[in-house]
Protein backbone atom coordinates (compact mmCIF):
# COMPACT_ATOMS: atom_id res chain seq x y z
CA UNK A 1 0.00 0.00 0.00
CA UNK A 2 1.40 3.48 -1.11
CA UNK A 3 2.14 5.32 1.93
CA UNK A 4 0.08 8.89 2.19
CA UNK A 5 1.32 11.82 3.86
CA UNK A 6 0.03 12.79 7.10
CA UNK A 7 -1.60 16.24 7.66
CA UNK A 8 0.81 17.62 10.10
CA UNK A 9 3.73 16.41 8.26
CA UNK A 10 5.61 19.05 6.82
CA UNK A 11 6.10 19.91 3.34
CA UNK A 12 9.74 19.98 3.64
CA UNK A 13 11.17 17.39 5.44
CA UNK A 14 14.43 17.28 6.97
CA UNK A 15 17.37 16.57 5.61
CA UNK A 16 19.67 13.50 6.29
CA UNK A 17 20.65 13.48 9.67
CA UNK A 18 23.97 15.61 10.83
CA UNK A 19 22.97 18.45 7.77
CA UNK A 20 21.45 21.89 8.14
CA UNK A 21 18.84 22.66 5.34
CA UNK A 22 20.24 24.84 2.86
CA UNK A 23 19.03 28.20 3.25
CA UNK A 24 17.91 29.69 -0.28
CA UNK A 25 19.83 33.03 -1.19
CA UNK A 26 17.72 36.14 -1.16
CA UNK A 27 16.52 37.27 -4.45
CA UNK A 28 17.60 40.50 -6.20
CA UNK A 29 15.34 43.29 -6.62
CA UNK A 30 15.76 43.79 -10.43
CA UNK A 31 13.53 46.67 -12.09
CA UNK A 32 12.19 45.22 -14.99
CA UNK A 33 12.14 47.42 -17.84
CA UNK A 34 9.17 49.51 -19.71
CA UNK A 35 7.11 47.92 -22.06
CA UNK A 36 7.82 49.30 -25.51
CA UNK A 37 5.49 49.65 -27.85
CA UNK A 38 4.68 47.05 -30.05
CA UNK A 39 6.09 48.53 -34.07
CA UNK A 40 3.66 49.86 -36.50
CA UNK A 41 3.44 47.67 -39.27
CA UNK A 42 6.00 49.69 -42.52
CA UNK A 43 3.70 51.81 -44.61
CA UNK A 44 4.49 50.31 -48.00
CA UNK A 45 6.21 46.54 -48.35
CA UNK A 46 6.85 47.69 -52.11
CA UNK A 47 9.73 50.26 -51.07
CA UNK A 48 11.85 47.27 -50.42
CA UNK A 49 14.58 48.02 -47.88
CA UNK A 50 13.42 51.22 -47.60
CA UNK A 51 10.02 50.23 -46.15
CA UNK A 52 12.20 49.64 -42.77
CA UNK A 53 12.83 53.69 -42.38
CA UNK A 54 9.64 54.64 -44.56
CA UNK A 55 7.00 56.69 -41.40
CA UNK A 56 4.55 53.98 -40.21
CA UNK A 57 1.75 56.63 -39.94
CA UNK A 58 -0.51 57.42 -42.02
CA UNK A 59 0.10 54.48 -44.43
CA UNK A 60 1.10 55.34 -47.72
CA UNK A 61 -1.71 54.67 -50.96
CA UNK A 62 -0.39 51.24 -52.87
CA UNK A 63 1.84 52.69 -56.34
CA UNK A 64 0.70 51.46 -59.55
CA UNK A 65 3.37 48.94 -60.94
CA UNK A 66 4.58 48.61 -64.68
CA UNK A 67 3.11 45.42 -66.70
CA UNK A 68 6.26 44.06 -68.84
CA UNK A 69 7.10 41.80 -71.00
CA UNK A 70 10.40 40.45 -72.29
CA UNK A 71 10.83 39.31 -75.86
CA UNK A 72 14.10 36.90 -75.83
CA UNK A 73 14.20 36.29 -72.79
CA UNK A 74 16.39 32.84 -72.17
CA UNK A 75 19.16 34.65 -73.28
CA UNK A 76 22.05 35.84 -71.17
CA UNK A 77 20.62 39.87 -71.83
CA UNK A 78 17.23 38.22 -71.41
CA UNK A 79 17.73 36.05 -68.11
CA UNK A 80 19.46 39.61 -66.78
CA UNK A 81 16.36 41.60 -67.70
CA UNK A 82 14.23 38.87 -65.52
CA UNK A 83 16.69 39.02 -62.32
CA UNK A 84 16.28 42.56 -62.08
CA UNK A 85 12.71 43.36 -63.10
CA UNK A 86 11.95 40.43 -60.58
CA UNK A 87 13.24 42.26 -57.76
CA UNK A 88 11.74 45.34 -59.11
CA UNK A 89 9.20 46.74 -56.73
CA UNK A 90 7.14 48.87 -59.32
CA UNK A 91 6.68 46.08 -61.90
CA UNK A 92 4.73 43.23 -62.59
CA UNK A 93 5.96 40.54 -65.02
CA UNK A 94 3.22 39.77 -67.44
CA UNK A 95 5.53 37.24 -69.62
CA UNK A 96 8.45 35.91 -71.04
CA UNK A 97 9.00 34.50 -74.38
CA UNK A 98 12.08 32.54 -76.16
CA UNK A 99 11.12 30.56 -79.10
CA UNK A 100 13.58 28.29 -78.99
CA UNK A 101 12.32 27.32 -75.12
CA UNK A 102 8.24 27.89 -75.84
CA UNK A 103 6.50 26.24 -73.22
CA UNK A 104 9.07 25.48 -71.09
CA UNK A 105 9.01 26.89 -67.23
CA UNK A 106 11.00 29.73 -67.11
CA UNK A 107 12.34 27.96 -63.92
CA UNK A 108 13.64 25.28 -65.51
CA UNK A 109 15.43 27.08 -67.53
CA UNK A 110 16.62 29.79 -65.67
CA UNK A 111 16.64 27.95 -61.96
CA UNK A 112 18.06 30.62 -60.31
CA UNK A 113 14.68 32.41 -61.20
CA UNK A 114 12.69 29.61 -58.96
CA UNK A 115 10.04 31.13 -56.75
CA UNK A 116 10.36 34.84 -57.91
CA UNK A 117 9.51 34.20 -61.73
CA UNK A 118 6.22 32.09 -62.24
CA UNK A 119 5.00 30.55 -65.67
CA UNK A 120 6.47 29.30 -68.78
CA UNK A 121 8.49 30.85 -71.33
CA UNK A 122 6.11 31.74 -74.47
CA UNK A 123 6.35 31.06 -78.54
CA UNK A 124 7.03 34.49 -80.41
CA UNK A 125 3.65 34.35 -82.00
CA UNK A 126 2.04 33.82 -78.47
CA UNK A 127 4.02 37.23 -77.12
CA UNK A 128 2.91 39.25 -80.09
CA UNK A 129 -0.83 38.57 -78.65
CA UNK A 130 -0.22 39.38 -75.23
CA UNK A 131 1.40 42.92 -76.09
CA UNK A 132 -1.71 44.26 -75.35
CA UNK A 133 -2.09 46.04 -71.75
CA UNK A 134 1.60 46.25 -71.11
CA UNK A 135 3.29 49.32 -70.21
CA UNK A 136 6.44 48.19 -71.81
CA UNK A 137 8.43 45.63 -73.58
CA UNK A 138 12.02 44.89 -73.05
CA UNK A 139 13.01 43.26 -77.19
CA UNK A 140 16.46 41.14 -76.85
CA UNK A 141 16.85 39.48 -79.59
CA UNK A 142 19.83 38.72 -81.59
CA UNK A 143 21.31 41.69 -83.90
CA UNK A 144 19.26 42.76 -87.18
CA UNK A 145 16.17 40.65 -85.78
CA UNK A 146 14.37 43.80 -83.77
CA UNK A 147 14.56 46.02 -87.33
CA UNK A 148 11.89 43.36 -88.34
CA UNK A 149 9.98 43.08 -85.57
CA UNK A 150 9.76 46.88 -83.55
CA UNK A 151 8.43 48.85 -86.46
CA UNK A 152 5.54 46.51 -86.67
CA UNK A 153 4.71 45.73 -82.67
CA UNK A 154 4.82 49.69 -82.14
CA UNK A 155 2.35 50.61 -84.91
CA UNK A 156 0.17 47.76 -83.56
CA UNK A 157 0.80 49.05 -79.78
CA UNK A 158 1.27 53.13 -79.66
CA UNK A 159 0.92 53.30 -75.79
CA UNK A 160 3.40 50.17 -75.49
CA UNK A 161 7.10 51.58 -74.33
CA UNK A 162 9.42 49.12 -76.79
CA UNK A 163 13.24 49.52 -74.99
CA UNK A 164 15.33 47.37 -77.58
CA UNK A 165 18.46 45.48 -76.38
CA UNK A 166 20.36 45.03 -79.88
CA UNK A 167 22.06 47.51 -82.02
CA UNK A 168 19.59 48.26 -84.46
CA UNK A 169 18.37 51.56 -83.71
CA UNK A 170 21.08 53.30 -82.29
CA UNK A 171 22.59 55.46 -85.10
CA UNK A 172 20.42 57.11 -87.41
CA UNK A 173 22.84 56.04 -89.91
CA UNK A 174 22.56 53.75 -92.46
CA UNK A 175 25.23 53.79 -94.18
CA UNK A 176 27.14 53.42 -90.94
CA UNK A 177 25.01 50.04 -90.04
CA UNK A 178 25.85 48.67 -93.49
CA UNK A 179 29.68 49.30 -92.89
CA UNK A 180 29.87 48.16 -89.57
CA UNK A 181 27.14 45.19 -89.70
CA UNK A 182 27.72 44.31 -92.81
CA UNK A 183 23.90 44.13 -94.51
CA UNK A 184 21.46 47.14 -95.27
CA UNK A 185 19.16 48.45 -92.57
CA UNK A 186 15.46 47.46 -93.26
CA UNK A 187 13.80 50.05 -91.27
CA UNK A 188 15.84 53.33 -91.38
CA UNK A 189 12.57 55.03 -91.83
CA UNK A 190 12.52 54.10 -87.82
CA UNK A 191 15.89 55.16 -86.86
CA UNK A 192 15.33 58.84 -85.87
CA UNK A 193 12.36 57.70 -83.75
CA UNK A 194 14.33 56.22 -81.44
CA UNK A 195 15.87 57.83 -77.73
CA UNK A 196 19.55 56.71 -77.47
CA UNK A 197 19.51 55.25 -74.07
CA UNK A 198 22.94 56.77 -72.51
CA UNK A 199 21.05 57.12 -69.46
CA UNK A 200 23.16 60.14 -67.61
CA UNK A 201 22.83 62.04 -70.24
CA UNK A 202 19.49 61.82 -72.07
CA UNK A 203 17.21 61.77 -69.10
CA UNK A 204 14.91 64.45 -70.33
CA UNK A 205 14.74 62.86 -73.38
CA UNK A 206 13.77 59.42 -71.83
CA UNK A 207 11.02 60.87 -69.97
CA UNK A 208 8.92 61.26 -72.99
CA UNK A 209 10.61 58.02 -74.92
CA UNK A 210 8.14 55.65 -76.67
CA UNK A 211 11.20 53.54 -78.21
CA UNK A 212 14.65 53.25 -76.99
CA UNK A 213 17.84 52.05 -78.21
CA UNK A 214 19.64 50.57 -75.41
CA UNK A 215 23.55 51.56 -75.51
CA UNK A 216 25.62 48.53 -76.51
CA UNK A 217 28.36 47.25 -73.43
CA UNK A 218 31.74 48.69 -74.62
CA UNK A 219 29.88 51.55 -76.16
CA UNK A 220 28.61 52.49 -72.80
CA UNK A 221 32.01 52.26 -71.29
CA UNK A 222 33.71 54.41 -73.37
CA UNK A 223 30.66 56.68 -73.15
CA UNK A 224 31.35 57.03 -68.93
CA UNK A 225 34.95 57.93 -70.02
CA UNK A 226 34.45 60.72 -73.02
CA UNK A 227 30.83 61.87 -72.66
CA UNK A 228 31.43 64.69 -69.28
CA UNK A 229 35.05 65.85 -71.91
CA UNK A 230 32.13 66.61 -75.00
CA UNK A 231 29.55 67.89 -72.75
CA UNK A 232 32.35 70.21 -71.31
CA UNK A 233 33.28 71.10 -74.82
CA UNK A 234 36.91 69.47 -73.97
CA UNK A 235 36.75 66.54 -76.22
CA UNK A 236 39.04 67.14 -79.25
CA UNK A 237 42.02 65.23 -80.51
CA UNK A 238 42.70 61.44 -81.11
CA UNK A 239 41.93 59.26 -78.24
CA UNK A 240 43.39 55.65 -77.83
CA UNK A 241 40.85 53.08 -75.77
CA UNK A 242 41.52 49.51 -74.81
CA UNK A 243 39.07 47.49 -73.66
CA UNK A 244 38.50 43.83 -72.16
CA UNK A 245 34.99 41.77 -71.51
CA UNK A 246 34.01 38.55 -70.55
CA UNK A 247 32.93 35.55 -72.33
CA UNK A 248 29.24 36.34 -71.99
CA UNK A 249 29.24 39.61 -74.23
CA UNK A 250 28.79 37.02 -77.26
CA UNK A 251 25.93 35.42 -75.95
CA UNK A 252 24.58 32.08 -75.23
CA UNK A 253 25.46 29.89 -78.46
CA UNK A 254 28.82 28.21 -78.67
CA UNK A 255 31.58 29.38 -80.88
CA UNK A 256 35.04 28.77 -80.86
CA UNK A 257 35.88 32.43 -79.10
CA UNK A 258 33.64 31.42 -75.98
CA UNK A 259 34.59 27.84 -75.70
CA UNK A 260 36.09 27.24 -72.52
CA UNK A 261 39.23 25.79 -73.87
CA UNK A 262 39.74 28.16 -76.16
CA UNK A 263 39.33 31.26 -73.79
CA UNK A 264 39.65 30.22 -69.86
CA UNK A 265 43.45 30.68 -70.53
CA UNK A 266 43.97 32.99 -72.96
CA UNK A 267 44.18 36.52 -73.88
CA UNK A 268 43.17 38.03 -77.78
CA UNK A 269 42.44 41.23 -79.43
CA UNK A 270 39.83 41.49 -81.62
CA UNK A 271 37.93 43.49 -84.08
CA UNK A 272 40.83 45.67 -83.71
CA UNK A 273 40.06 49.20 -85.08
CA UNK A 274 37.05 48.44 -86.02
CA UNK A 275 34.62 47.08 -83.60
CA UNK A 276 31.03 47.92 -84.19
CA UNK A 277 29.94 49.97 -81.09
CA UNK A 278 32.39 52.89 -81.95
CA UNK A 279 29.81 53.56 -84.91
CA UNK A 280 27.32 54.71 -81.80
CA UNK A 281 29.90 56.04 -79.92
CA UNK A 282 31.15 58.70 -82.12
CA UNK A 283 27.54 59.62 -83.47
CA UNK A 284 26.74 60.45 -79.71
CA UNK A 285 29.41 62.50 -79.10
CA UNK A 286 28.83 64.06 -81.86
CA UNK A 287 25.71 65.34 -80.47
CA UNK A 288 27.35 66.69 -77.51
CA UNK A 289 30.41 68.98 -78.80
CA UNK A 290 31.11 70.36 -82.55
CA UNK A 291 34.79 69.47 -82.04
CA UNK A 292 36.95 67.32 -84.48
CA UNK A 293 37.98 63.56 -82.70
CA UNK A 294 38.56 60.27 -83.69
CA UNK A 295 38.71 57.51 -81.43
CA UNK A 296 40.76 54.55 -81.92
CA UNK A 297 39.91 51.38 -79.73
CA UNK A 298 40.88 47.90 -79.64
CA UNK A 299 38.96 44.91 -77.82
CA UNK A 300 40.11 41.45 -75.95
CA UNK A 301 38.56 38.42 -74.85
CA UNK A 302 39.17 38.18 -71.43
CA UNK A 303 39.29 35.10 -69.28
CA UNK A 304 36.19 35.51 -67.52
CA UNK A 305 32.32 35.03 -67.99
CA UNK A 306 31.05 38.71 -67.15
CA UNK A 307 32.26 42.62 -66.34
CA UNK A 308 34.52 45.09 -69.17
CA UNK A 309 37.36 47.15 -68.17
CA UNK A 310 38.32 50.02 -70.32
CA UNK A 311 40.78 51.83 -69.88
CA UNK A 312 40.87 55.42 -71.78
CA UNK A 313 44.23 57.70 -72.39
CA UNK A 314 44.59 61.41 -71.78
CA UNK A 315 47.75 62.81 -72.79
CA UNK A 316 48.64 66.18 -71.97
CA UNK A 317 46.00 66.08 -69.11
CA UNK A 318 46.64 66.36 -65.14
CA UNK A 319 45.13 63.33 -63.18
CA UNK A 320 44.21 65.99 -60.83
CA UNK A 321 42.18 67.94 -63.35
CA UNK A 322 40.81 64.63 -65.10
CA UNK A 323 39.61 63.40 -61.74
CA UNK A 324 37.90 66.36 -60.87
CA UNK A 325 36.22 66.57 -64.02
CA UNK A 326 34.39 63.05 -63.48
CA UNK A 327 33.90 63.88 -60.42
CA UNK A 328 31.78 67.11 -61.07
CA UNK A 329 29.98 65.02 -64.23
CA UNK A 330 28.93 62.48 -61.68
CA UNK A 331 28.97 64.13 -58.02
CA UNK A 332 24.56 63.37 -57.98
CA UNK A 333 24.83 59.87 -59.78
CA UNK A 334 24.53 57.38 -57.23
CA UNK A 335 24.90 54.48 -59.43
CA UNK A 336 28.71 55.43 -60.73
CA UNK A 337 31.90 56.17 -58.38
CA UNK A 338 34.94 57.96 -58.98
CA UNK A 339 38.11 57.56 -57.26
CA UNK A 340 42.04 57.51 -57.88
CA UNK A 341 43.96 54.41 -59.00
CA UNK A 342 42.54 51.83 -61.02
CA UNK A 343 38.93 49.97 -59.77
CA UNK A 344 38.68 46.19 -59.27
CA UNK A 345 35.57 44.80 -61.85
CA UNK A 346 34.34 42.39 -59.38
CA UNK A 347 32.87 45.79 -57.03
CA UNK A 348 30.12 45.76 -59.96
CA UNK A 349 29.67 42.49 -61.21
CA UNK A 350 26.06 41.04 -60.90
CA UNK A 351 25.29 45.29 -60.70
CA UNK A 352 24.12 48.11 -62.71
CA UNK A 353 26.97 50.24 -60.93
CA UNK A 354 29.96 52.11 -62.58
CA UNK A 355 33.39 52.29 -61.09
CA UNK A 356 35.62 55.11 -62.78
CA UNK A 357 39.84 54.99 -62.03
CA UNK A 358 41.98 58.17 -62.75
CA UNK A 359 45.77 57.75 -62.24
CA UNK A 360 48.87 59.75 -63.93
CA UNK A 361 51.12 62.65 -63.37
CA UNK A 362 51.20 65.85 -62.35
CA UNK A 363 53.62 67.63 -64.53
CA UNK A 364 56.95 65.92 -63.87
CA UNK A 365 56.57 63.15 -66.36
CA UNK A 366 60.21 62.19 -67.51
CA UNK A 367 61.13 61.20 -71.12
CA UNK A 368 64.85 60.60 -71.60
CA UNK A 369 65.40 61.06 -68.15
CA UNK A 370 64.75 64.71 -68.77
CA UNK A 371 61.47 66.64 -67.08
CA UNK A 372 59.01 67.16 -69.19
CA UNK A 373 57.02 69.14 -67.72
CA UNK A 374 54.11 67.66 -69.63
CA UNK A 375 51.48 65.79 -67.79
CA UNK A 376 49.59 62.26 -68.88
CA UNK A 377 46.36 60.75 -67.41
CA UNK A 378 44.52 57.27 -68.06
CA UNK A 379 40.85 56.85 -67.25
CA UNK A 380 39.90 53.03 -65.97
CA UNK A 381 36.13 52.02 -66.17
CA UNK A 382 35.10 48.55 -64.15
CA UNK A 383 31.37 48.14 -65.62
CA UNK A 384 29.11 44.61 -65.77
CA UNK A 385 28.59 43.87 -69.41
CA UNK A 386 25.16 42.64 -68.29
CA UNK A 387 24.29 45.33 -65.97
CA UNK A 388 25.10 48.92 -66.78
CA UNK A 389 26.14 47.50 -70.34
CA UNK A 390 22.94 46.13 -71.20
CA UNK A 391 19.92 44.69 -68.74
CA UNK A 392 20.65 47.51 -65.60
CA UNK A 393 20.85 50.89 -68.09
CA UNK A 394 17.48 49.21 -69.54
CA UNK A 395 15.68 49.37 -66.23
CA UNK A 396 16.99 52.69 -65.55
CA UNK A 397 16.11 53.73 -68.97
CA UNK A 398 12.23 52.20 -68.39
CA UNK A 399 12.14 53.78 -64.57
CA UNK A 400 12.75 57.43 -66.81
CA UNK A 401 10.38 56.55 -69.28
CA UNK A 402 7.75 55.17 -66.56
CA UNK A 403 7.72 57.94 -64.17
CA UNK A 404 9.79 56.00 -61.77
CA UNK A 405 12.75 57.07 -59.66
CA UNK A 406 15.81 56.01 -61.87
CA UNK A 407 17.47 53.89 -59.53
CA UNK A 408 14.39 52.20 -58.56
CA UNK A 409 15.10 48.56 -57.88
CA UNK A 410 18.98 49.31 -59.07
CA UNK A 411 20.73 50.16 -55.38
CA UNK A 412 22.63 47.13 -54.78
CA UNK A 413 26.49 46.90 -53.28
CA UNK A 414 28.79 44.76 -55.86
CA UNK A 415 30.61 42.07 -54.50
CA UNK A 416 34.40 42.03 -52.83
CA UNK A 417 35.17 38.43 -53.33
């Protein structure tokens, strides 16, 4: 039988024999602390990482967001496009199309896309039916394919923003197209429509654009160097430009430049003299300053997948004076840095950023082992061939065109490592 305990016995029993009880310590007053109040929910989830600091009170009306669509868009230009409109908080993605992949997920073929891009990827004749509704359409396609297909989506779609990826409508120059491209332009009726999309310096431009040319990758490189000397009126002269980008600038289909053999451990020019984005370079200058220049620039294949360096050469210029020339061009751009010494291209790889290098003398160059007295500077550019040379100058060229602010969904660090 289970012994019970009896009423008077204690509820603490002794101890073995020969021991004390322990006595328990007397417990520390502690003030506990105020309450705070419990957080106000953010006032808008779209503004991102903003929505942390944005006031809680009163909340803020929901923004409209862009529909979009994205003609070629399993390509490298394409698959960009989708990263960053996907983390875009202003726009919705209506579709996708790639002929080559119709009605496969867009997951599958772009798996880093899985769980922020839904659906599949859509035929070209399915895309042309769902134009309608859509605030704008990003077109990249391969070169000499959107001179066929703009001309007739815009007539169709007036209200439709077209922002084209290739180089078809960035001169209004024929005869330049046919030298540098090699074939006649089939709708040069079009090219003075279009808005040359060199962001910094056709913003008032874009915010009335209907159909923009996007600037090409070493084209918008050389652009960050030279465009503040013509807009200054200081561009004049021969300038010599070298320039090296990663395996990806020639797209997604094998050749025997971008095999991996061939390239991972080598180092090439090519197109020396004579590559085809100095045709849009020069014309845009050109628009900027009255001055006689020529421009002389050789390409390499470099032994990496993505990012261009340029590098641009100033004789006769102070580094001092170069450097403070950028930096008054681009004090208020928050997507492009300036700083002495050269930049390293992996602080704006997987970006839309800019990173601009001045280095050089300061008037005591020696030749001969003589003073000169003459001063030399060189320019360095570190820029992502896939952001701020093609899919991250789009977006800020649709945020202008949309009303947006320009670096919506575009403020991100580049990497160190």
């Amino acid at each position: 039988m289970a012994r019970t305990r009896s009423k008077k016995q204690p509820k603490h029993p002794a101890k073995k024999r020969g021991k004390e009880p322990r006595k328990r310590p007397a417990k520390k007053l502690v003030k506990k602390p105020a309450k705070r109040p419990a957080k106000k929910p953010a006032a808008n989830r779209l503004d991102g990482a903003r929505s942390a600091i944005a006031p809680a009170d009163p909340p803020a009306a929901p923004r409209w967001r862009a529909a979009v669509g994205i003609i070629g868009g399993s390509g490298y230009i394409g698959a960009e496009l989708l990263r960053y409109l996907a983390a875009h908080p202003r726009v919705e993605i209506r579709w996708a199309s790639a002929h080559s992949k119709a009605g496969i997920p867009i997951a599958d073929v772009l798996p880093n896309l899985r769980g922020f891009v839904e659906g599949r990827f859509l035929s070209s004749g399915e895309a042309e039916k769902s134009i309608g509704g859509l605030d704008a359409v990003f077109v990249a396609l391969p070169h000499s394919e959107s001179q066929a297909a703009i001309p007739r989506l815009a007539t169709k779609h007036p209200q439709t923003v077209f922002i084209d990826m290739g180089g078809d409508f960035r001169t209004d120059d024929p005869e330049g197209y046919r030298e540098y491209y090699d074939h006649e332009h089939r709708a040069v009726e079009w090219l003075p429509r279009f808005v040359y999309g060199f962001t910094e310096f056709q913003r008032e431009k874009l915010k009335t654009a209907r159909l923009v040319a996007n600037p090409g990758c070493f084209a918008s490189s050389i652009l960050l160097a030279l465009a503040p000397l013509a807009a200054r009126q200081k561009l004049d002269g021969e300038y010599f430009i070298s320039g090296v980008t990663g395996s990806s600038g020639s797209g997604n289909s094998p050749s025997a430049t971008t095999h991996h053999p061939e390239r991972a451990a080598n180092f090439r020019a090519y197109k020396p003299l004579a590559h085809q984005h100095l045709l849009e370079v020069s014309a845009f200058l050109r628009t900027l300053t009255p001055k006689p220049f020529e421009i002389h620039f050789v390409p390499h294949s470099g032994p990496f997948v993505r990012g261009i360096f340029t590098t641009a050469f100033f004789p006769f210029w102070r580094a001092a004076d170069l450097e403070k020339l950028y930096r008054d061009a681009y004090r208020d751009e928050p997507l492009i840095t300036v700083g002495r010494g050269s930049p390293d291209l992996r602080w704006v790889l997987g970006t839309p950023r800019s990173h601009i290098g001045v280095a050089g003398g300061d008037g005591r160059q020696r030749a001969g082992g003589k003073s000169t007295g003459q001063s030399h500077a060189a320019a360095f550019i570190a820029i992502d061939n896939l952001g701020k040379g093609a899919a991250g100058q789009a977006i800020q060229n649709f945020n202008r065109a949309m009303g947006f602010s320009e670096t919506e969904g575009l403020l991100m660090p580049g990497g160190f490592v």
